[in-house]
N, C-alpha and C. Protein backbone atom coordinates (compact mmCIF):
# COMPACT_ATOMS: atom_id res chain seq x y z
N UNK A 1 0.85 -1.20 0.00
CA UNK A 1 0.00 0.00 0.00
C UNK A 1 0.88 1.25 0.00
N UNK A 2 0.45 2.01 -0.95
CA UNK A 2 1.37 3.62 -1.09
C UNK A 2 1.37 4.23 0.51
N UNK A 3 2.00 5.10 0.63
CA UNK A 3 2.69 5.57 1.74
C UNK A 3 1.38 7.15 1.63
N UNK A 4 0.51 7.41 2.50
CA UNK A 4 0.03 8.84 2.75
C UNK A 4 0.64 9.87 2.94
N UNK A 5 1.78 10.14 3.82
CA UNK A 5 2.35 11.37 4.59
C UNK A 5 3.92 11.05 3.38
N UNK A 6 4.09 11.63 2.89
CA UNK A 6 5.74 11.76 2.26
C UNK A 6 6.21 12.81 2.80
N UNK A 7 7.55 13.14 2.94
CA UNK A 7 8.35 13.75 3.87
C UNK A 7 8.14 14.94 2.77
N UNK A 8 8.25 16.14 3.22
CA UNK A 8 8.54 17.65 2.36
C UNK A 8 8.66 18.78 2.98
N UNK A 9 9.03 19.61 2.42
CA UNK A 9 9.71 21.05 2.81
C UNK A 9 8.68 21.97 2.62
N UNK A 10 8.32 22.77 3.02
CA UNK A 10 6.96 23.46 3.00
C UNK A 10 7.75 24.54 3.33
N UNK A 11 7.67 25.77 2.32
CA UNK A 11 8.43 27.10 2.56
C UNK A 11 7.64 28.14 2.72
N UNK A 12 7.56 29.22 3.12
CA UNK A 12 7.11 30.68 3.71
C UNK A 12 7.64 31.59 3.39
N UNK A 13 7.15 32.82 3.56
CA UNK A 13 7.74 34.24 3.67
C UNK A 13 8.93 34.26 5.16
N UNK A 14 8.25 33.99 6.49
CA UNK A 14 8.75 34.17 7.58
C UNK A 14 9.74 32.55 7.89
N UNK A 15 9.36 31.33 7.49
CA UNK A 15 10.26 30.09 7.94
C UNK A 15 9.77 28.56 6.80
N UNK A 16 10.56 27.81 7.31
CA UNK A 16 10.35 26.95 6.20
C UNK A 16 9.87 25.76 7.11
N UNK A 17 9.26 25.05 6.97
CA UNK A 17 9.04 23.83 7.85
C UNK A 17 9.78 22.33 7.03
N UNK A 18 10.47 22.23 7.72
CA UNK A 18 11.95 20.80 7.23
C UNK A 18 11.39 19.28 7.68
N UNK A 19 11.51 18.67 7.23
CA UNK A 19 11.43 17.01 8.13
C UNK A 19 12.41 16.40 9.11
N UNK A 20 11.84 16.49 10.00
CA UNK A 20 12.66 16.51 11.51
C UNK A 20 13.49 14.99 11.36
N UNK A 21 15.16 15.77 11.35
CA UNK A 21 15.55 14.29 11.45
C UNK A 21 16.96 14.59 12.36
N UNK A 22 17.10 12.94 12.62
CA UNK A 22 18.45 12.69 14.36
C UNK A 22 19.18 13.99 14.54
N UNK A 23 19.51 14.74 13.24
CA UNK A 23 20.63 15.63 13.20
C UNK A 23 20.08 17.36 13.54
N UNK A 24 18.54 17.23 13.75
CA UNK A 24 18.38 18.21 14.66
C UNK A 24 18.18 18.48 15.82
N UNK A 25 18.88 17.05 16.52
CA UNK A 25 18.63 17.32 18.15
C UNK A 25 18.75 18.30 18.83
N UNK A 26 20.43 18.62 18.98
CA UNK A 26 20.75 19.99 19.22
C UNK A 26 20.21 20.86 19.33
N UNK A 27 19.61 21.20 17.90
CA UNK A 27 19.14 22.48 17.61
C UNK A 27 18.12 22.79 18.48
N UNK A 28 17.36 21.85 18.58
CA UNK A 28 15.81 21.82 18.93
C UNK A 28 15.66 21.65 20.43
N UNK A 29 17.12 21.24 21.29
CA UNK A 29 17.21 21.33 22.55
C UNK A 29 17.65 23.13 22.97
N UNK A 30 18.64 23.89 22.25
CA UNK A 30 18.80 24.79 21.91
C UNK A 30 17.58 25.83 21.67
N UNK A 31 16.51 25.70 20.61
CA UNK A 31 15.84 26.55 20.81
C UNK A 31 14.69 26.05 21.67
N UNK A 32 14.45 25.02 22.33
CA UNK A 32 13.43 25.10 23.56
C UNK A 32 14.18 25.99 24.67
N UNK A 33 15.57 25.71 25.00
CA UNK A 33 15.88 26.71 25.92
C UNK A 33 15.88 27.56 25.96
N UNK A 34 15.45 28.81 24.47
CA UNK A 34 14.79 29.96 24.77
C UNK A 34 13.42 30.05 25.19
N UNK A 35 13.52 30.22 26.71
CA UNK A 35 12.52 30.21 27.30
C UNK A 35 11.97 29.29 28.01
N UNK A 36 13.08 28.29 28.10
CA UNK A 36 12.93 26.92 29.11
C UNK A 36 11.76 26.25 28.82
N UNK A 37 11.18 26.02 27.92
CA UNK A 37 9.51 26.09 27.04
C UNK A 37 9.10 24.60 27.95
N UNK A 38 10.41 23.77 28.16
CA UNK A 38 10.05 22.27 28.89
C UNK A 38 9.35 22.73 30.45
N UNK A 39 9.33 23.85 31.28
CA UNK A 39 8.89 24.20 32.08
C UNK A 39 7.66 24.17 32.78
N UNK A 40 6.82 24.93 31.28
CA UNK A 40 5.66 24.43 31.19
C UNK A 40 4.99 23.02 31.51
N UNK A 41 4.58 23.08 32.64
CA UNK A 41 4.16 21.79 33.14
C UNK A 41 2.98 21.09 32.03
N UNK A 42 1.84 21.93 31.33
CA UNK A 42 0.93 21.57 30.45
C UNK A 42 1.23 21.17 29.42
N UNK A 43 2.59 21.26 28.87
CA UNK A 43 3.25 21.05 27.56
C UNK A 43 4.64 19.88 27.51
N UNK A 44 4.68 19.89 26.29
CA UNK A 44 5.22 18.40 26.08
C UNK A 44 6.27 18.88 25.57
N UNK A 45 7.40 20.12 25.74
CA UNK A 45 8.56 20.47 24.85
C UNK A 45 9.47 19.70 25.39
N UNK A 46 10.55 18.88 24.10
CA UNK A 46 11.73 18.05 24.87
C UNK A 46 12.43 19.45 25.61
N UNK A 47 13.51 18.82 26.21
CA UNK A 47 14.85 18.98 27.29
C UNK A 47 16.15 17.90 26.77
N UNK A 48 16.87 18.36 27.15
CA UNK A 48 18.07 17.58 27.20
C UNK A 48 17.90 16.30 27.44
N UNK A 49 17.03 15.89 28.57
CA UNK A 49 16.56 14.63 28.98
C UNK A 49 15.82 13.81 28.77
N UNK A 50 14.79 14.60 27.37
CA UNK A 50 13.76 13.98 26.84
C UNK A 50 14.08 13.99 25.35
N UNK A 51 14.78 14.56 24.79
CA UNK A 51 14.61 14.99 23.10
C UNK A 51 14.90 13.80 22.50
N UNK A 52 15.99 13.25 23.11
CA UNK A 52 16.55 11.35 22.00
C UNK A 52 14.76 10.97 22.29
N UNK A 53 13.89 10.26 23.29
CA UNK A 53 12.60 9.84 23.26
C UNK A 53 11.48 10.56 22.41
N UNK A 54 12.11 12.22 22.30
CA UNK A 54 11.08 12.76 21.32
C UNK A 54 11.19 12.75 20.29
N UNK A 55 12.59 12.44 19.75
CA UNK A 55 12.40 12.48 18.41
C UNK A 55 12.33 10.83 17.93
N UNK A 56 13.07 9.94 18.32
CA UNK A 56 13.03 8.87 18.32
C UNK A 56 11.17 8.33 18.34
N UNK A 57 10.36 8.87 19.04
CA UNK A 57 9.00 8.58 19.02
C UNK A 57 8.27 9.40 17.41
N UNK A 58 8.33 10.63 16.88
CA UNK A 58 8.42 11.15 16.15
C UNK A 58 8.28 10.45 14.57
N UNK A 59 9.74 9.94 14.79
CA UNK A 59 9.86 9.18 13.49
C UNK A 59 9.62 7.52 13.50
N UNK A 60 9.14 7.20 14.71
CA UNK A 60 8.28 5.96 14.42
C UNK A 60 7.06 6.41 13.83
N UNK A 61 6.47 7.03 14.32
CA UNK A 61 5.19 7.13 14.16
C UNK A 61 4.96 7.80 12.23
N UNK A 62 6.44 8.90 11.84
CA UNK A 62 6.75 9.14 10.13
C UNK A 62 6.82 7.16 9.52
N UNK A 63 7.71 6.53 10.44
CA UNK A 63 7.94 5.69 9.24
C UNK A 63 6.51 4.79 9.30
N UNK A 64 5.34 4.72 10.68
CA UNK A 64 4.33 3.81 10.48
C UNK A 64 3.47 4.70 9.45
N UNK A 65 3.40 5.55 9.12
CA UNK A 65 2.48 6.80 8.47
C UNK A 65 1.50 6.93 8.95
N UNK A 66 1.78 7.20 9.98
CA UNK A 66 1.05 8.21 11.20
C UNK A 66 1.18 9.27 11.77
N UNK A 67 2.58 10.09 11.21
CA UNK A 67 2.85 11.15 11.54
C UNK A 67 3.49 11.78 10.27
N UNK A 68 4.08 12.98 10.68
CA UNK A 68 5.28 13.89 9.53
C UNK A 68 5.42 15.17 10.49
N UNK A 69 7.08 14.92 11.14
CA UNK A 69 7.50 15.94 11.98
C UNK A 69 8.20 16.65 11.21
N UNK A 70 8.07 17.87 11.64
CA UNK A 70 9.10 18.95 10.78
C UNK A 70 9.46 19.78 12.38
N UNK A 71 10.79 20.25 11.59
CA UNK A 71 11.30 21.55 12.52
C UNK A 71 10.69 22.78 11.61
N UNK A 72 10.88 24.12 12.64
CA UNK A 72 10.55 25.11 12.43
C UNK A 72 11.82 26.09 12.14
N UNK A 73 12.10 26.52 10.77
CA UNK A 73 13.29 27.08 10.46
C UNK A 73 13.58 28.51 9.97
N UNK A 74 14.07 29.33 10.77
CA UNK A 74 13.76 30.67 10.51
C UNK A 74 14.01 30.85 9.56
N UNK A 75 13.61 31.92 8.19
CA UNK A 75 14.11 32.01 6.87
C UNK A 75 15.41 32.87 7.19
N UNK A 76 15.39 34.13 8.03
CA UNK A 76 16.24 35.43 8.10
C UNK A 76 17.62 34.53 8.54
N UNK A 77 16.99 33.87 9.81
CA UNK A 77 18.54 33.26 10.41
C UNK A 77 19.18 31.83 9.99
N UNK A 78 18.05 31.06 9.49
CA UNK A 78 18.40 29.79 9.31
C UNK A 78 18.50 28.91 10.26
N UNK A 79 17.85 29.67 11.77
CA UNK A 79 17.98 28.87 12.68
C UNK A 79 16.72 27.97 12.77
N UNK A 80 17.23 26.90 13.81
CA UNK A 80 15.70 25.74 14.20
C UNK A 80 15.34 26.82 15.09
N UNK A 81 13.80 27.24 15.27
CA UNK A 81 12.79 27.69 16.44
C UNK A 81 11.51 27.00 17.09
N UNK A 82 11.90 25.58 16.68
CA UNK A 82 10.53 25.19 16.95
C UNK A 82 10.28 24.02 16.19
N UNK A 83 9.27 23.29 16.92
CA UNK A 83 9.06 21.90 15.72
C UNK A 83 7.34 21.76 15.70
N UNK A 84 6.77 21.09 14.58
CA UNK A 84 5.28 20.75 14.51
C UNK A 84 5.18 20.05 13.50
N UNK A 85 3.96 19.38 13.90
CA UNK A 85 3.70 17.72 13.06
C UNK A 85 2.23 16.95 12.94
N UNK A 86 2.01 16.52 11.57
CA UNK A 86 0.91 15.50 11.89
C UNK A 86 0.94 14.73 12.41
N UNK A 87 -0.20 14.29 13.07
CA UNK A 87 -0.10 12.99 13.85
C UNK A 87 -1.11 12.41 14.36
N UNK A 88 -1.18 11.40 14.74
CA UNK A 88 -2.45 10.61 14.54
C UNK A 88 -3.31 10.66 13.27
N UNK A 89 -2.63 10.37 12.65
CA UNK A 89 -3.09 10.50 11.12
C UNK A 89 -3.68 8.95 10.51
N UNK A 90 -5.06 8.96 9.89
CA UNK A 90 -5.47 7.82 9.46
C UNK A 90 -5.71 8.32 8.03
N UNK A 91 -4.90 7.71 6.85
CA UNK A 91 -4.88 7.90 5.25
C UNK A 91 -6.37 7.61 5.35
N UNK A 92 -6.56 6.04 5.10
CA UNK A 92 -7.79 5.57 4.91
C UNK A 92 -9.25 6.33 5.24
N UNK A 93 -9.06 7.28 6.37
CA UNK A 93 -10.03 8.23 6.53
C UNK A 93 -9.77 10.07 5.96
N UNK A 94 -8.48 10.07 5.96
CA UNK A 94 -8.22 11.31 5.23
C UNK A 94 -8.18 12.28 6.55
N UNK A 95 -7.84 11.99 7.82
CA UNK A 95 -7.62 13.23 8.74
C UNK A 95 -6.68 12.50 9.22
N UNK A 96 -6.20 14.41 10.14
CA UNK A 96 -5.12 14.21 10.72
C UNK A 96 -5.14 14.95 12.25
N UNK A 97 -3.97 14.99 13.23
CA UNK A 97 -4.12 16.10 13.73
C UNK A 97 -2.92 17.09 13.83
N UNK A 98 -3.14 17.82 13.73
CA UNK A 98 -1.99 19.04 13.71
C UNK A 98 -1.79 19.58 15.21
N UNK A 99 -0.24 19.64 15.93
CA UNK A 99 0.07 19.54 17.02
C UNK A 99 1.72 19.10 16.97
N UNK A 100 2.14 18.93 19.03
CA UNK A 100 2.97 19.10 18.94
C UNK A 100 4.00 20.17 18.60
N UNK A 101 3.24 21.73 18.48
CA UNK A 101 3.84 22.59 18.25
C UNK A 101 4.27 23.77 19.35
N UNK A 102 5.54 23.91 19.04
CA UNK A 102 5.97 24.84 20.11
C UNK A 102 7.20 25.51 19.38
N UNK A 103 7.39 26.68 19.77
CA UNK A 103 8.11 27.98 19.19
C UNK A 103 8.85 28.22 20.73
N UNK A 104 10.46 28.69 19.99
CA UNK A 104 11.60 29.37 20.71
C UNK A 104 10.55 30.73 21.63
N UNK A 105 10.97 31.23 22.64
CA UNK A 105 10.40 32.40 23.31
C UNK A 105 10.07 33.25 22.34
N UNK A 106 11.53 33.66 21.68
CA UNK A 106 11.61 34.79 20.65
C UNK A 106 10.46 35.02 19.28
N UNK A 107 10.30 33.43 19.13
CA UNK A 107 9.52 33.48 18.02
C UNK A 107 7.84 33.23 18.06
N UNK A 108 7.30 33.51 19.61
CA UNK A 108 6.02 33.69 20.00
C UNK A 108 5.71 35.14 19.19
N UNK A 109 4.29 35.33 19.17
CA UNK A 109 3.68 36.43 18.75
C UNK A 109 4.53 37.18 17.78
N UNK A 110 4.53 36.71 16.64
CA UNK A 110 5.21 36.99 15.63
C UNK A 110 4.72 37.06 14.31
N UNK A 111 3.58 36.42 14.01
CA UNK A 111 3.22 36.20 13.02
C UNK A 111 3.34 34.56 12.17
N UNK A 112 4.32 34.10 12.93
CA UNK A 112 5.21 32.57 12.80
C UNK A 112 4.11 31.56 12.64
N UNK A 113 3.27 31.36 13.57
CA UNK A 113 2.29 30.09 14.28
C UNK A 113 1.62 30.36 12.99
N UNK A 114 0.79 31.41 12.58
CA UNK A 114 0.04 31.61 11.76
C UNK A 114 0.10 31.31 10.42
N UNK A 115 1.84 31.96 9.44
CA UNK A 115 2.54 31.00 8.58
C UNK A 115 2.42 29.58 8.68
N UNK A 116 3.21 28.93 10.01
CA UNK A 116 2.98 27.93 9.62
C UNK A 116 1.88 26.68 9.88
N UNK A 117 0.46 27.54 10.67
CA UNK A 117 -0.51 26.52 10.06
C UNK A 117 -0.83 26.59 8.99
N UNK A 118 -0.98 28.05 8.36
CA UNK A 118 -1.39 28.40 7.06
C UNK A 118 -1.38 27.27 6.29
N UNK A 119 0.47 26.73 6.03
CA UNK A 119 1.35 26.11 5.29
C UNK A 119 0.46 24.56 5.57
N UNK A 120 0.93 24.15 7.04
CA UNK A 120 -0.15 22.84 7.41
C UNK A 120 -1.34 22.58 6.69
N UNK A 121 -1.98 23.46 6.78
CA UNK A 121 -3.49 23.39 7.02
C UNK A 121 -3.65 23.05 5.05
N UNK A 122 -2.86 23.89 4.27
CA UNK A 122 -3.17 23.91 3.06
C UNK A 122 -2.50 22.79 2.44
N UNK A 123 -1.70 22.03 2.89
CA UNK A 123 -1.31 21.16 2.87
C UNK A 123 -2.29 19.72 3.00
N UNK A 124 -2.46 20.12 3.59
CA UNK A 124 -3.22 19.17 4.24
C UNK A 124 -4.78 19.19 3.52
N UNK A 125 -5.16 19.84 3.10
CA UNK A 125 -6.59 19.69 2.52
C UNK A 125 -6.44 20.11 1.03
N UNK A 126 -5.16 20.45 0.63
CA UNK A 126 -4.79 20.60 -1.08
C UNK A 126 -4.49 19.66 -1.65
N UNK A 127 -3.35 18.97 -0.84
CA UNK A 127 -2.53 17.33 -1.21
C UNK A 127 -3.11 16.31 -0.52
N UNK A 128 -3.15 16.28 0.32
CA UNK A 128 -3.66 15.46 1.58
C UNK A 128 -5.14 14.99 1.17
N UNK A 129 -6.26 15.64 0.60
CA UNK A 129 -7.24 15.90 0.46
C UNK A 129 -8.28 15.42 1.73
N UNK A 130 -7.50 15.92 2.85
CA UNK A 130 -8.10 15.64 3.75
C UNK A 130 -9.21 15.97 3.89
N UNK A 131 -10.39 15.68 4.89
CA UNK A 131 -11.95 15.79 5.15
C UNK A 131 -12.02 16.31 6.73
N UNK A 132 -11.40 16.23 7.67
CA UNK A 132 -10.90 16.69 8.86
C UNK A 132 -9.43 16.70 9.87
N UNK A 133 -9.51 17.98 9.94
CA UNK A 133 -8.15 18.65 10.30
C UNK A 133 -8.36 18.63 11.92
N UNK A 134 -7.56 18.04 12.62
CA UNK A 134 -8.03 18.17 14.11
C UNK A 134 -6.75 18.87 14.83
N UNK A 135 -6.64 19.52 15.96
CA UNK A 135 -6.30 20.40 17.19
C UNK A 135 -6.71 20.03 18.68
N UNK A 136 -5.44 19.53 19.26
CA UNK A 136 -5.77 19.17 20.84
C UNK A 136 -4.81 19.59 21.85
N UNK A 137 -5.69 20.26 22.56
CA UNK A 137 -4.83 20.73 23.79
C UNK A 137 -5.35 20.38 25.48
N UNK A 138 -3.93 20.74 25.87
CA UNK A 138 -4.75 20.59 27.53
C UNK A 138 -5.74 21.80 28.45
N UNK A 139 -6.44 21.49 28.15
CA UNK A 139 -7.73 21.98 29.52
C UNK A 139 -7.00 23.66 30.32
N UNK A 140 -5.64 23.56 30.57
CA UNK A 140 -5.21 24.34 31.41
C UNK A 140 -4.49 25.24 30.39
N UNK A 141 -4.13 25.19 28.95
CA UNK A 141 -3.18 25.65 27.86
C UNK A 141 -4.18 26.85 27.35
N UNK A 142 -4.54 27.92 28.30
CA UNK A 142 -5.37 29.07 27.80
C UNK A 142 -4.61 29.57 26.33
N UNK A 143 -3.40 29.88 26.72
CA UNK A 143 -2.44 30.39 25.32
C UNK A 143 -2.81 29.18 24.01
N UNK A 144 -2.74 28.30 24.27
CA UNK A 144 -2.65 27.32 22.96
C UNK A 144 -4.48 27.13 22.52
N UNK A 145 -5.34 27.22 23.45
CA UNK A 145 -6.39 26.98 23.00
C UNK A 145 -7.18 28.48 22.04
N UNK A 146 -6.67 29.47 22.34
CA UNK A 146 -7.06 30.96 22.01
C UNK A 146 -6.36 30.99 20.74
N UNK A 147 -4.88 30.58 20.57
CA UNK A 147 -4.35 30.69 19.60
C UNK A 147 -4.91 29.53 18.16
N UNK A 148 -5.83 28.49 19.02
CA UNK A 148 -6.06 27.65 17.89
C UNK A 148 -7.61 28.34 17.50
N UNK A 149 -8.18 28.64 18.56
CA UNK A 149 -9.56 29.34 18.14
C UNK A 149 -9.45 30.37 17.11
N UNK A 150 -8.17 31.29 17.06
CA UNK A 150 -8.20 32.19 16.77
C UNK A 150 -7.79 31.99 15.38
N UNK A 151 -7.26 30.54 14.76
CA UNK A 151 -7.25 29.64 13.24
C UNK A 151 -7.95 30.40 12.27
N UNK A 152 -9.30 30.17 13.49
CA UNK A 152 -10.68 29.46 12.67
C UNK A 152 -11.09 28.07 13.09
N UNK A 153 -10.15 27.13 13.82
CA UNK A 153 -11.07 26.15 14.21
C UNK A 153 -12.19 25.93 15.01
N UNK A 154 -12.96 25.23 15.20
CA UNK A 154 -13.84 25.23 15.85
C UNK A 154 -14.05 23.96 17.03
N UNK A 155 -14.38 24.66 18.21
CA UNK A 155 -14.45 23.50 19.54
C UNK A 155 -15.73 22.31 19.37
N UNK A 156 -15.21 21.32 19.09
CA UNK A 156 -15.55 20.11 19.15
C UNK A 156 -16.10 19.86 20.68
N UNK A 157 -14.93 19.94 21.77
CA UNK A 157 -15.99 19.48 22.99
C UNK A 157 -14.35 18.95 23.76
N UNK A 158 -15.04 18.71 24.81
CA UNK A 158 -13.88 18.32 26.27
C UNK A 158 -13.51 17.00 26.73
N UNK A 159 -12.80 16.25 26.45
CA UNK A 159 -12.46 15.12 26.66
C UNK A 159 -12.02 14.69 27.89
N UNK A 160 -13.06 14.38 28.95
CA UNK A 160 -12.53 14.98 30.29
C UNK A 160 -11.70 13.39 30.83
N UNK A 161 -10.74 14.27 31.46
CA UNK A 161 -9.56 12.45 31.89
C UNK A 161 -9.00 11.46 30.96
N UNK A 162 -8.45 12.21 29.74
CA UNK A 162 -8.11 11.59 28.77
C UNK A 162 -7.03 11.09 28.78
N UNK A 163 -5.76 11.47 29.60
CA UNK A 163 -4.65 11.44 29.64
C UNK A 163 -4.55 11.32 30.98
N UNK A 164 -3.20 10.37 31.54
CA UNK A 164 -2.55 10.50 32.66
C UNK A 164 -1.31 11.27 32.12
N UNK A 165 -0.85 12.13 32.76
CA UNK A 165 0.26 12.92 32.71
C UNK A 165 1.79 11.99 33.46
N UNK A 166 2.90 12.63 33.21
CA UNK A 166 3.55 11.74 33.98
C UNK A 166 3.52 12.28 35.42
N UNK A 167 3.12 13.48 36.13
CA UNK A 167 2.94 13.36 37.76
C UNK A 167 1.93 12.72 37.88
N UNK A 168 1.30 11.49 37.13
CA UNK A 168 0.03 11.06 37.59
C UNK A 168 -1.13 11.82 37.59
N UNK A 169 -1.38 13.07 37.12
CA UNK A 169 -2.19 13.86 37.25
C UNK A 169 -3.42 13.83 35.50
N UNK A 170 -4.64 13.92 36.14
CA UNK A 170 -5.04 13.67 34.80
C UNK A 170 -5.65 14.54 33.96
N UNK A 171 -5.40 14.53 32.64
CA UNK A 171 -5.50 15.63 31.97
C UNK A 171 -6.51 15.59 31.36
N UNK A 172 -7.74 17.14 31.41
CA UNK A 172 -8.48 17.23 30.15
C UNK A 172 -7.86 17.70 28.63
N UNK A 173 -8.45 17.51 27.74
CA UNK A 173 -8.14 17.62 26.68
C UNK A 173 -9.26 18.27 25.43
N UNK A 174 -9.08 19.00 25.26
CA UNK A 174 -10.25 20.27 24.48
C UNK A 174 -9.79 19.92 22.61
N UNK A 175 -10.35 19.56 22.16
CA UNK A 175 -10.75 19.02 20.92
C UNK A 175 -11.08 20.50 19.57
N UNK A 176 -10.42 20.36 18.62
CA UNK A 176 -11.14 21.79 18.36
C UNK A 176 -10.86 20.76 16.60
N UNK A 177 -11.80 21.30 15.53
CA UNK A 177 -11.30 20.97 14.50
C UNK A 177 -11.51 21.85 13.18
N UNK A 178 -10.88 21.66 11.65
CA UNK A 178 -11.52 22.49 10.70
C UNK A 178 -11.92 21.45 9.52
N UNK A 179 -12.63 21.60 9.32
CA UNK A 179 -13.56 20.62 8.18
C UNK A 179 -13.30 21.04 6.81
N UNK A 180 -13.52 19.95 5.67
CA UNK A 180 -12.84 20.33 4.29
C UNK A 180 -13.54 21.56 3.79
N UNK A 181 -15.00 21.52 3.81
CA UNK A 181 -16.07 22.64 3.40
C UNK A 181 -15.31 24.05 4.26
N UNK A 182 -15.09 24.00 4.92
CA UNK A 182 -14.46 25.18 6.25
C UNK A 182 -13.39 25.84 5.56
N UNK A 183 -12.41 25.05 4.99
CA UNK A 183 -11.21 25.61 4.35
C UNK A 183 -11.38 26.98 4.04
N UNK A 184 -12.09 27.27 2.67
CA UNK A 184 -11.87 28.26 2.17
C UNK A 184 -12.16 29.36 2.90
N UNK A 185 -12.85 29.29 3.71
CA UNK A 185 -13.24 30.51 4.32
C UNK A 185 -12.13 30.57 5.67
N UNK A 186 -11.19 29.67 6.23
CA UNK A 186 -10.54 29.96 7.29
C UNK A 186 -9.15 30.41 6.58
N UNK A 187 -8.98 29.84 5.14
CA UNK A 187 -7.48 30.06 4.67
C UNK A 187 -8.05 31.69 4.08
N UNK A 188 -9.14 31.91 3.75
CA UNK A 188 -9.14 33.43 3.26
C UNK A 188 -8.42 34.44 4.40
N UNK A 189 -9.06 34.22 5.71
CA UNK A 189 -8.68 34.54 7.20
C UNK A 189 -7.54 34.47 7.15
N UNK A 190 -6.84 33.45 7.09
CA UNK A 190 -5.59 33.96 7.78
C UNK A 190 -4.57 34.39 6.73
N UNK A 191 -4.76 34.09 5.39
CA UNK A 191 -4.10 35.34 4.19
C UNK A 191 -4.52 36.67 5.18
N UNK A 192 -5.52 36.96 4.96
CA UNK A 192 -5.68 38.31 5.37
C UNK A 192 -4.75 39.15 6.44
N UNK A 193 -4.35 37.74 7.75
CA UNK A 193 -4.18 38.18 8.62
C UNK A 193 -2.39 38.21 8.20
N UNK A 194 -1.82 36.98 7.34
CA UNK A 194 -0.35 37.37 6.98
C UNK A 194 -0.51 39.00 6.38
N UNK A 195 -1.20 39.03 5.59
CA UNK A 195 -1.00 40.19 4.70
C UNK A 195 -0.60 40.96 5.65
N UNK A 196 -1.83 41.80 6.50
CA UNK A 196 -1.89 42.73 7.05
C UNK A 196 -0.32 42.89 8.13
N UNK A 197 -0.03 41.52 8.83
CA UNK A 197 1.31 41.28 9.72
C UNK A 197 2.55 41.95 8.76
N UNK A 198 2.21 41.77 7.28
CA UNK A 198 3.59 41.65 6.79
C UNK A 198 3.43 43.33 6.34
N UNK A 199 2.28 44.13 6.18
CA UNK A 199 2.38 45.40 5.88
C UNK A 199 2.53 46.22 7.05
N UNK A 200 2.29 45.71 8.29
CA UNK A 200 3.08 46.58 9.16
C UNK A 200 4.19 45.89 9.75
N UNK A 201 4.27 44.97 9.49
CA UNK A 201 6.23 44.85 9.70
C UNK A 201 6.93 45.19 8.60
């Protein structure tokens, strides 16, 4: 059976999104430490102590085709800022979910996140010809759930105790998604919103 997710480079005005592979450990331990991002108790950014398990998990899940991790690569600097990926991805049904994303300190509120769902999202329902695009966060991730609302996706509903965390603690999980019919009108949105970012920067 053909392979769904093929590895690719997805380029931007502001960064390029790469296919995350062994040889960006470093980097990607490097730019989580702007801003110690692993801190965040609600979030899943590697550390020094976790990144071989994160990426190593990553690309099992690329080679079962269930995922496609990319790093986040600044165009100006060429640096890694960040990584994001499909995942939990079923071909046979044509969705995915988009996640796993997290940005260097520096490269919060930037205009960045927005590029690169743009890039995701059109991806994903151009080539992909996907039918649903899904978004999941934790219950307590006010920043990540505002920022996905603010897509265009839409809240699906609360998945309450979905997750044990590793302090044992259990996590809700808030569901949000964008549907194939949905597209055009959320990718008009956020053109609009690059445009406007890039005429006043």
């Amino acid at each position: 059976m053909a392979r769904w997710l093929e590895a690719i480079e997805l380029k931007g005005n502001l960064v390029t999104l790469a296919p995350l592979s062994l040889h960006h450990r470093d980097a990607l331990v490097a730019a989580a430490a702007d801003g110690k991002l692993w801190e965040l108790w609600y979030t899943s950014v590697p550390s020094e102590q976790t990144i071989d398990a994160y990426i190593k998990k990553a690309l099992e899940d690329f080679e079962a085709d269930k995922g496609l991790p990319f790093v986040v690569i600044d165009n100006a600097s060429a640096a890694v800022i960040g990584s994001t990926r499909y995942f939990n991805a079923e071909g046979n049904h044509r969705r995915a979910e988009i996640g796993h994303t997290w940005y260097s300190k520096r490269a919060q509120k930037t205009g960045i996140n927005t590029e690169c769902k743009w890039m995701l999202l059109n991806h994903a329902f151009a080539n992909l010809h996907c039918g649903c695009v899904q978004f999941r966060t934790h219950w307590h991730n006010l920043a990540s759930r505002n920022a996905i609302a603010r897509l265009g996706a839409k809240q699906d509903g609360v998945l309450r105790s979905e997750q044990i965390d590793p302090t044992g603690a259990y996590r809700d999980t808030v569901v949000f998604s964008i549907i194939e019919h949905e597209w055009p009108a959320v990718k008009q949105s956020l053109e609009y919103k690059m445009k406007r970012a890039a005429q006043q920067g």
